[in-house]
Protein backbone atom coordinates (compact mmCIF):
# COMPACT_ATOMS: atom_id res chain seq x y z
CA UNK A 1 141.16 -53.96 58.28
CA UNK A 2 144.67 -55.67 59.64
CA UNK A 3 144.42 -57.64 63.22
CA UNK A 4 146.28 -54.95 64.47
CA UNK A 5 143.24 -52.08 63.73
CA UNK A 6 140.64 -54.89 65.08
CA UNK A 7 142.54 -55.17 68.54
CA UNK A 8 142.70 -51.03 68.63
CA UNK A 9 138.94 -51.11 67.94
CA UNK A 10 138.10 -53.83 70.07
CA UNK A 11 140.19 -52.19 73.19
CA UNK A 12 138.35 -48.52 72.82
CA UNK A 13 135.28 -50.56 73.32
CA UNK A 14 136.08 -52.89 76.53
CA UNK A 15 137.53 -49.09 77.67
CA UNK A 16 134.33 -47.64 77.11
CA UNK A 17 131.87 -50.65 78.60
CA UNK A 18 134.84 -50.87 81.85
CA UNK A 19 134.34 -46.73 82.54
CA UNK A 20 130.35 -47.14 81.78
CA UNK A 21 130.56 -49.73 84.61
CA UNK A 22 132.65 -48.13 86.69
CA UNK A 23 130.07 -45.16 86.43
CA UNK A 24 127.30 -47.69 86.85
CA UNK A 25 128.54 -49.03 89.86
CA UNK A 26 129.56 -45.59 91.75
CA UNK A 27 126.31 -44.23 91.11
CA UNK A 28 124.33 -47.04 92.91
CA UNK A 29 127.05 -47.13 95.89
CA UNK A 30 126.01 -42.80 96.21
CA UNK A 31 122.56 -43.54 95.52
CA UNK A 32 122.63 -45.66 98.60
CA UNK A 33 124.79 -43.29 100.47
CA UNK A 34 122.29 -40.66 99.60
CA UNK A 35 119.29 -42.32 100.38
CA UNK A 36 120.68 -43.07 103.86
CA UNK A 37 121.29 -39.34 104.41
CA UNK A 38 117.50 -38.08 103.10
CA UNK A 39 115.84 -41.27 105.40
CA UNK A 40 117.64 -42.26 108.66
CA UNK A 41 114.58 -43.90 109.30
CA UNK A 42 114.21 -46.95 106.52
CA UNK A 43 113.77 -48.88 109.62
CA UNK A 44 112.10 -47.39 113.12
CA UNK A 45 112.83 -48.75 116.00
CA UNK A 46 110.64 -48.56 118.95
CA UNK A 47 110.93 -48.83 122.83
CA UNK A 48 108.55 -50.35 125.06
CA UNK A 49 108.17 -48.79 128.49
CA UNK A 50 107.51 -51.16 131.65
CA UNK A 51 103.49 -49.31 131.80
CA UNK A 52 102.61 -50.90 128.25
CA UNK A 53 103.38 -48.24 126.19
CA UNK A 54 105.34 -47.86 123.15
CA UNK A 55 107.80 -45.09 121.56
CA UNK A 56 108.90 -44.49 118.20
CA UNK A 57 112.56 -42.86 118.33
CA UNK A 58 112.84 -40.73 114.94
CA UNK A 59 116.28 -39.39 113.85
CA UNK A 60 116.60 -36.11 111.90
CA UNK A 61 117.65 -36.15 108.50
CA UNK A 62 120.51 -33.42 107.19
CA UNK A 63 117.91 -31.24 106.19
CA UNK A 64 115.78 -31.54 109.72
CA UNK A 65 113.23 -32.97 109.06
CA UNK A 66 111.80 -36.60 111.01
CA UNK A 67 111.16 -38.98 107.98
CA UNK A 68 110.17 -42.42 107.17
CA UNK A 69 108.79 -44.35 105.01
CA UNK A 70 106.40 -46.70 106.94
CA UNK A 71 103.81 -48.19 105.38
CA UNK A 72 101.03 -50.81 106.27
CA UNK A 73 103.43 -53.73 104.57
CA UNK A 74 106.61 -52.28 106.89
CA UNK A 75 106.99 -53.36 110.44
CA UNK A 76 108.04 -51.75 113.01
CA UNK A 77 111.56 -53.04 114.95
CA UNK A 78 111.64 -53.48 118.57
């Protein structure tokens, strides 16, 4: 092989690992976008009322539905 067939070989390949991260990086910017649009809620927010109660405000995802993902390690925002 001349230099001149190396450089063509080596060139397909930094082509190839530049559009496999290019890929790799639009699919975790979507990811996140899509995540955001299945779970308004990653983090609820609450309102306390002057008689000593609190309420959790919910938004609706695109599909309807009130969802979070609160668990006993999550807290709640005030």
């Amino acid at each position: 092989m001349n230099e001149n067939d190396q450089l063509k070989t080596m060139s397909k390949w930094m082509i190839a690992l530049a559009w496999l991260l290019v890929l790799g990086l639009l699919t975790l910017y979507f990811s996140d976008i899509l995540e955001k649009q299945r779970n308004p809620n990653r983090v609820v927010k609450t309102h306390a009322h002057s008689d000593g109660t609190r309420e959790v405000v919910l938004q609706r995802n695109r599909s309807g539905h009130y969802r979070t993902d609160l668990t006993s390690s999550n807290s709640v925002k005030k």
